[in-house]
Protein backbone atom coordinates (compact mmCIF):
# COMPACT_ATOMS: atom_id res chain seq x y z
CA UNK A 1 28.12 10.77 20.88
CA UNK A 2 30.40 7.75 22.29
CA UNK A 3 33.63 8.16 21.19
CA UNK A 4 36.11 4.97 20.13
CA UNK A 5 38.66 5.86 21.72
CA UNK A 6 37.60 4.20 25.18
CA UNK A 7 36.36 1.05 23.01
CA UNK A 8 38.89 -1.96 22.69
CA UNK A 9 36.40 -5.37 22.46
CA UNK A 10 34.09 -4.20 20.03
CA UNK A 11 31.18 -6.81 19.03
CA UNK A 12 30.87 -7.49 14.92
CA UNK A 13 27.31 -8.55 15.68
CA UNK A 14 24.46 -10.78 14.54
CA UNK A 15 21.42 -9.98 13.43
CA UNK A 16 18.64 -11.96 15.24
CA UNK A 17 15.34 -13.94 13.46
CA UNK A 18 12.34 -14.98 14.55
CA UNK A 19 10.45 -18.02 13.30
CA UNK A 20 9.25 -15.78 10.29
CA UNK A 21 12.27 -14.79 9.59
CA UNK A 22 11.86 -11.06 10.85
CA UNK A 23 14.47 -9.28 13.02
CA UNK A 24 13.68 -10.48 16.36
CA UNK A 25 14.51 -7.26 18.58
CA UNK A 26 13.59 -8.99 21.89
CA UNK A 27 16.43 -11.41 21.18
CA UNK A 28 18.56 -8.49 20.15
CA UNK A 29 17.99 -6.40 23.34
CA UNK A 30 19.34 -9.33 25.19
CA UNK A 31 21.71 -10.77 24.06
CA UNK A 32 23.13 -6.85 23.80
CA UNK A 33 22.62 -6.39 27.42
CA UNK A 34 24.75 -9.98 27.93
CA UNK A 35 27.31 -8.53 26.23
CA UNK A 36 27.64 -5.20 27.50
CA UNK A 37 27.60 -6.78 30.93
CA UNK A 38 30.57 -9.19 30.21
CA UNK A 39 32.61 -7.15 28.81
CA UNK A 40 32.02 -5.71 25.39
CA UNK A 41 32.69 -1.75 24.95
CA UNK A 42 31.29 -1.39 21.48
CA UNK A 43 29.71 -2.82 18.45
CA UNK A 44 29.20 -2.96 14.55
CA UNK A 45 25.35 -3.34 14.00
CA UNK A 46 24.90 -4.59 9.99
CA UNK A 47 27.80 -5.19 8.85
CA UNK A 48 28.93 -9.00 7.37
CA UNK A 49 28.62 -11.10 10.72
CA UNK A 50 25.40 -8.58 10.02
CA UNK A 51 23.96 -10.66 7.34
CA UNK A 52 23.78 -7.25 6.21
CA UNK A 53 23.23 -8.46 2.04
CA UNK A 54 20.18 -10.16 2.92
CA UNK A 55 18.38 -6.73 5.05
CA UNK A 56 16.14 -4.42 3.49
CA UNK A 57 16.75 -0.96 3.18
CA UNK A 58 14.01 -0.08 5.36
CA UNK A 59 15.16 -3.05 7.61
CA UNK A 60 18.78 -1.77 8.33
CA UNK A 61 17.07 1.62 9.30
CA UNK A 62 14.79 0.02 11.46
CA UNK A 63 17.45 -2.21 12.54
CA UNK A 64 19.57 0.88 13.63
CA UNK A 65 16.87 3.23 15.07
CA UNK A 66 15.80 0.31 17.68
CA UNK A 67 19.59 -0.95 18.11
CA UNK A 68 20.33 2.86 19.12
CA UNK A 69 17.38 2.60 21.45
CA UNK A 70 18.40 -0.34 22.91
CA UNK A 71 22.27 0.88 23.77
CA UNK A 72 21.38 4.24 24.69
CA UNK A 73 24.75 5.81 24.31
CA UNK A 74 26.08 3.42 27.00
CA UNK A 75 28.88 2.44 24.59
CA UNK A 76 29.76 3.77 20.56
CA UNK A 77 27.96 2.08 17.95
CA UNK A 78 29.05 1.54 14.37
CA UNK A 79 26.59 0.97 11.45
CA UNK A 80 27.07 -0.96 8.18
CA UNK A 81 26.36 2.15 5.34
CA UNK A 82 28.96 0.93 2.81
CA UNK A 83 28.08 -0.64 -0.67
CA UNK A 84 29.86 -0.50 -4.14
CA UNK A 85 27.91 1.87 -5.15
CA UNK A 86 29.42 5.62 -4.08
CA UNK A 87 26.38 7.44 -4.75
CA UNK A 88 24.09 4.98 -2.70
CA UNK A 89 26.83 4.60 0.28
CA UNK A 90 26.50 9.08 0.65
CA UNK A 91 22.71 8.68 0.38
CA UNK A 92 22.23 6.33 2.98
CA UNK A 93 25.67 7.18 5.48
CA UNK A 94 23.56 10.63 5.58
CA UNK A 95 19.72 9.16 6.52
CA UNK A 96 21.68 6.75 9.08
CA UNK A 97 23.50 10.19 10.23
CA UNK A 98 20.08 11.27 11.69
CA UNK A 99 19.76 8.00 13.86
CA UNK A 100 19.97 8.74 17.49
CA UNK A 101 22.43 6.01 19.33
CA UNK A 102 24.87 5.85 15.98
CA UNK A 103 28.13 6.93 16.67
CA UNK A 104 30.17 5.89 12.85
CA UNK A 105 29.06 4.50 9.73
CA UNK A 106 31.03 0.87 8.67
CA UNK A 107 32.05 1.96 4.87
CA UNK A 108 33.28 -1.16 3.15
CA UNK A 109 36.04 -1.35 0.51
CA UNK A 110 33.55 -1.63 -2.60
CA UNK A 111 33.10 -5.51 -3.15
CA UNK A 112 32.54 -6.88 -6.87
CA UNK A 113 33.66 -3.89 -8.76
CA UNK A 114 37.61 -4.52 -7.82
CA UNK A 115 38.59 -1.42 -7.78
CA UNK A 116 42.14 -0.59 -8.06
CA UNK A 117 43.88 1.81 -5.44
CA UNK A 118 43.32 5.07 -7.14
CA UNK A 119 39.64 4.00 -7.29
CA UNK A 120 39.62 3.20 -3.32
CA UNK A 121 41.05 6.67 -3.07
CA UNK A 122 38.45 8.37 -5.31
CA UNK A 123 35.27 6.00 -3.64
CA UNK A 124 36.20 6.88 0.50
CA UNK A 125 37.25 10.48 -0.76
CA UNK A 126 33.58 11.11 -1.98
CA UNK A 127 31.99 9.85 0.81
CA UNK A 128 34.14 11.49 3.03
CA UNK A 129 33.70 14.49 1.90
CA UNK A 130 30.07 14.50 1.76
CA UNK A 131 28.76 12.16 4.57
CA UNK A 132 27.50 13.79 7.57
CA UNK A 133 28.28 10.92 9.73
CA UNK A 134 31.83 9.83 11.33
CA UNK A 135 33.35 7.00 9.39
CA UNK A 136 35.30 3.87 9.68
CA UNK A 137 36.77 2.00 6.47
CA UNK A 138 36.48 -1.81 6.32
CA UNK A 139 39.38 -3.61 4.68
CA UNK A 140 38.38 -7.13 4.11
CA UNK A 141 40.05 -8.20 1.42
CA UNK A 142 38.66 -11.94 1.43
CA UNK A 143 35.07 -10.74 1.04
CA UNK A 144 35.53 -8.02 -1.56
CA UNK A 145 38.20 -9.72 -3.93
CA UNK A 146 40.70 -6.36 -3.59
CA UNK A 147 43.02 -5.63 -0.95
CA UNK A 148 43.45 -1.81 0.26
CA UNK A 149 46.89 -1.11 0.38
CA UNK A 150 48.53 0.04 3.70
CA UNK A 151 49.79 3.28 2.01
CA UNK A 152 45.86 3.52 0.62
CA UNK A 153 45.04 3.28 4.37
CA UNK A 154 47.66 6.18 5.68
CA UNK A 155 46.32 8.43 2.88
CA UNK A 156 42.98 7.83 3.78
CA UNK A 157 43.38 8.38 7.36
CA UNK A 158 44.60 12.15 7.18
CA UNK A 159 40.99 12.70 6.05
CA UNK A 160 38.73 14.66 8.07
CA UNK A 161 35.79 12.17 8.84
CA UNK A 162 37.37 9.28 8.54
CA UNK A 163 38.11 8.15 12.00
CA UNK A 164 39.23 4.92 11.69
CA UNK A 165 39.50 1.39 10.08
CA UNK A 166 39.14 -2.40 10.64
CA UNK A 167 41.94 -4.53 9.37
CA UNK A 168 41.38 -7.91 8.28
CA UNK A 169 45.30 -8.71 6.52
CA UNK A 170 48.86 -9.60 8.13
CA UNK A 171 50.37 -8.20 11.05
CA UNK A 172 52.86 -6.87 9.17
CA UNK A 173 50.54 -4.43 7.45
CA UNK A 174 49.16 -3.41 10.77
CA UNK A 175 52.28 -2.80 12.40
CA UNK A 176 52.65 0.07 9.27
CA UNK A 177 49.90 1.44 9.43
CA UNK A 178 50.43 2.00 13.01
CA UNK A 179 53.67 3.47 12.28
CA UNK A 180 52.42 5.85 9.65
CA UNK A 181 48.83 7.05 10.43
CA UNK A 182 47.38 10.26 11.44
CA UNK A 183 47.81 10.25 15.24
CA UNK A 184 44.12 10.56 15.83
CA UNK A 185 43.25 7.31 13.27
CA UNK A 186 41.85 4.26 15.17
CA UNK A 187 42.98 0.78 14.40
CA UNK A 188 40.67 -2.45 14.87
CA UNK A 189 41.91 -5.82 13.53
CA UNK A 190 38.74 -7.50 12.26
CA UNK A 191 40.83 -11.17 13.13
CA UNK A 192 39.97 -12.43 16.33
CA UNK A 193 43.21 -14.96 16.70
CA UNK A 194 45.14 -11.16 16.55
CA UNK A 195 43.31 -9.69 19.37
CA UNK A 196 46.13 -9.47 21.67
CA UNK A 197 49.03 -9.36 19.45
CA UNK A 198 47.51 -6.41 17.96
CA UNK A 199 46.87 -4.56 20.83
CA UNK A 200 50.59 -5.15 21.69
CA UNK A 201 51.39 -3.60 18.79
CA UNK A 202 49.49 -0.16 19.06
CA UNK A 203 46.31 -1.36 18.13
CA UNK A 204 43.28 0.24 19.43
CA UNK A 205 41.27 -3.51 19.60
CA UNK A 206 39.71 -5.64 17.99
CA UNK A 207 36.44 -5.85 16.32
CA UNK A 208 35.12 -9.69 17.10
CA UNK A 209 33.28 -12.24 16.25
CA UNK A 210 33.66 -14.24 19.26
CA UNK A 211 33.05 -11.81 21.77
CA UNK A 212 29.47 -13.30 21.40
CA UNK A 213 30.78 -16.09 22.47
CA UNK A 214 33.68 -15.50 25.37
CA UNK A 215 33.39 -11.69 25.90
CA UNK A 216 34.36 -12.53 29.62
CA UNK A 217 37.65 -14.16 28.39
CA UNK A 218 38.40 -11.82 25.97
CA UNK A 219 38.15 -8.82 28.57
CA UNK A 220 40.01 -10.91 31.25
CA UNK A 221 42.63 -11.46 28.61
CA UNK A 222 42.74 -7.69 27.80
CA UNK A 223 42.62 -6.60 32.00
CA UNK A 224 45.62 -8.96 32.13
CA UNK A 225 47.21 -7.34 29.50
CA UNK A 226 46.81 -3.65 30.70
CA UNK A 227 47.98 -4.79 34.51
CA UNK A 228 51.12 -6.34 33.10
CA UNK A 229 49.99 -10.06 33.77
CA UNK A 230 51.41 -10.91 30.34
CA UNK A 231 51.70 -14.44 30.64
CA UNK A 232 48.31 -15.04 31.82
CA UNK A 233 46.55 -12.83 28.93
CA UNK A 234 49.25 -14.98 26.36
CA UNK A 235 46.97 -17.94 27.64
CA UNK A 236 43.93 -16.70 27.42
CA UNK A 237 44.65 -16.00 23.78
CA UNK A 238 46.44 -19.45 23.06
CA UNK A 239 42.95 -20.73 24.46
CA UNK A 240 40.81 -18.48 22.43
CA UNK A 241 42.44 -19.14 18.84
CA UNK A 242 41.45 -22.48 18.24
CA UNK A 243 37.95 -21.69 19.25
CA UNK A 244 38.05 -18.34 17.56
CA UNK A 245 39.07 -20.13 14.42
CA UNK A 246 36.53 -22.71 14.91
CA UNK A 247 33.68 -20.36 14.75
CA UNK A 248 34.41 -19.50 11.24
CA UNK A 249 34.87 -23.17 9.91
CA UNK A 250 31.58 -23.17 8.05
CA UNK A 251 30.45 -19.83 6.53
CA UNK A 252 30.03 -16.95 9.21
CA UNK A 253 27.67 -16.27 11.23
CA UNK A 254 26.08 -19.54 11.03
CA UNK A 255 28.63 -21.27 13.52
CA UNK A 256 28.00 -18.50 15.92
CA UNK A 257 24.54 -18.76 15.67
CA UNK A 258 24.34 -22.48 16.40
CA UNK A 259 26.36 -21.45 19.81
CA UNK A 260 24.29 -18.32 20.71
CA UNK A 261 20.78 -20.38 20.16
CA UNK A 262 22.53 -23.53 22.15
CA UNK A 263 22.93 -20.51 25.01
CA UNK A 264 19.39 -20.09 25.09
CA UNK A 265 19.85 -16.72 23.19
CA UNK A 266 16.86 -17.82 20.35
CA UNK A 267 18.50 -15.84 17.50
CA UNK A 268 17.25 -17.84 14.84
CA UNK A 269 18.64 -19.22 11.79
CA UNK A 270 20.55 -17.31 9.01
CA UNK A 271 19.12 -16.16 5.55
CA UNK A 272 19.69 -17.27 2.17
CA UNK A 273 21.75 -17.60 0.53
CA UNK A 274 23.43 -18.82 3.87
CA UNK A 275 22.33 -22.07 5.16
CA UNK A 276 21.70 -23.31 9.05
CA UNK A 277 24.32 -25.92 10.33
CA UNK A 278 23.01 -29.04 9.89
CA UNK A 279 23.30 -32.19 13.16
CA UNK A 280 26.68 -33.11 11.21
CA UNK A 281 28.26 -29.83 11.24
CA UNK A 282 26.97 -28.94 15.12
CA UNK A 283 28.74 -31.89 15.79
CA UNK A 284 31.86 -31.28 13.90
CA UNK A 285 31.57 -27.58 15.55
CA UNK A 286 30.91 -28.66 19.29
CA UNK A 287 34.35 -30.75 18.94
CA UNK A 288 36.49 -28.29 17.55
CA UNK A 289 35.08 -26.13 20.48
CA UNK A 290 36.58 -28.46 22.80
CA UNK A 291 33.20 -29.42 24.63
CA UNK A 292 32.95 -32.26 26.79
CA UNK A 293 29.32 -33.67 25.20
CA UNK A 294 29.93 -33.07 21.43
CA UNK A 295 27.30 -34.97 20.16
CA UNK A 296 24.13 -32.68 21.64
CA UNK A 297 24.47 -28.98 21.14
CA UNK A 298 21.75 -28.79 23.37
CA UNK A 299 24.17 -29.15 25.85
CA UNK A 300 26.54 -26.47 24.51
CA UNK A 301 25.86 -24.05 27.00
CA UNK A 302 26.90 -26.03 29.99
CA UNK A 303 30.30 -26.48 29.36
CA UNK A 304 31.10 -22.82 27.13
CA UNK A 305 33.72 -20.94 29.32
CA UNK A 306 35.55 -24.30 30.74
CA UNK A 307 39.08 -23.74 30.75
């Protein structure tokens, strides 16, 4: 098993489609290899950047028993198994538990219900207790409609199989749950424009969404970091945030999609009830990117990584 603990850029990532709208694995492989090469140390196969609503049941575990050929223990691998239904989230964190190559199961805070704290408690409690696979909560409040509460979280992470957590809220709530955890807990922001300030802070890393798109930045930001080049990895990150931020201007992961097919990486469009950027929005996107031609995407991939 890969453990987190040496993980620190860990890829949120997409899910590739062919023309017929299947999971395109050739795509997958390579655009994992490109990854792994440049920097990434980890990733979160199905989970929202995932497109992870829209997969079959029998997709996800094909999904994951190819994706855990592909990476071949070379770094930990976290798989989507959450839902908001407890029952379901057991039944299928245990089937994924047999996949060789996964490392954790991704449990979600249960969307749509809104359930209240004591609820949260009662939901990750359950599945702790019965899953047979290592697991990290996933607090994203903006996609589930409930926040967990940072006292929630340092409850939660005195539990036996729960390992860890990504953090989409304020820095503020991080730096607590930092203070207050069980020492062996692992914390991931799920924000991308907190990458470094989080690490600063205790953080074990960040889970990203555009690592697809500048994992070599993103490590060189983090190497400057650990070899006490502080004001170079400060402008790495003031150089990342706009882009970072710009990649989630139209509903994720289509933005990053537009970039990674641009590359050459031929990952397809996204599923209902997502929609494809349109010429308009590649435009709009390509500028906010800061590239030189804005007006042909097809260009995109000469000018990504131009400082």
């Amino acid at each position: 098993m890969a453990n987190l603990i040496d993980a620190d850029l860990i890829t949120a990532l997409i899910t590739p489609f062919n023309e017929d709208d299947k999971i395109d694995f050739d795509s997958l492989e390579k655009l994992t290899n490109y990854l792994i090469d440049n920097g990434s140390n980890g990733f979160v196969i199905g989970g929202t950047t995932g497109e992870t609503p829209t997969l079959s049941h029998d997709e996800k575990i094909e999904l994951y028993t190819r994706f855990g050929q592909i990476v071949n223990h070379r770094v930990p691998v976290i798989a989507g198994v959450g839902s908001n239904n407890t029952a379901e989230t057991i039944a299928f964190a245990n089937e994924v538990a047999s996949i060789d190559g996964i490392d954790y199961g991704l449990v979600v805070v249960p969307p749509y219900n809104k359930p209240n704290q004591r609820g949260m408690v009662a939901h990750f409690t359950a599945v702790n207790d019965a899953s047979q696979l290592p697991l990290i909560i996933y607090n994203i409040p903006g996609r589930t409609g409930v926040k967990m509460a940072k006292e929630t979280i340092v409850q939660l992470s005195h539990l036996k199989n729960i390992k860890g957590i990504k953090q989409c809220a304020s820095l503020e709530e991080l730096e607590y749950i930092i203070d207050h955890k069980d020492q062996d807990f692992q914390v991931f922001t799920g924000e991308d424009a907190q990458a470094l300030t989080a690490r600063l802070l205790g953080a074990n890393g960040v889970i990203s969404v555009a690592e697809h798109v500048y994992p070599r930045q993103m490590r060189e930001m983090y190497d400057n970091l650990y070899s006490g080049n502080y004001s170079e990895a400060a402008r790495l990150q003031r150089w990342l945030t706009p882009r970072m931020n710009a990649l989630f201007m139209y509903p994720s992961p289509s933005p990053v999609k537009a970039v990674l097919n641009a590359q050459g990486f031929k990952v397809g469009g996204v599923r209902l009830p997502l929609v494809t950027l349109n010429d308009e929005e590649k435009v709009r996107l390509a500028q906010k990117l800061g590239l030189k031609d804005s007006a042909l995407m097809e260009k995109l991939s000469l000018n990504l990584g131009e400082e």
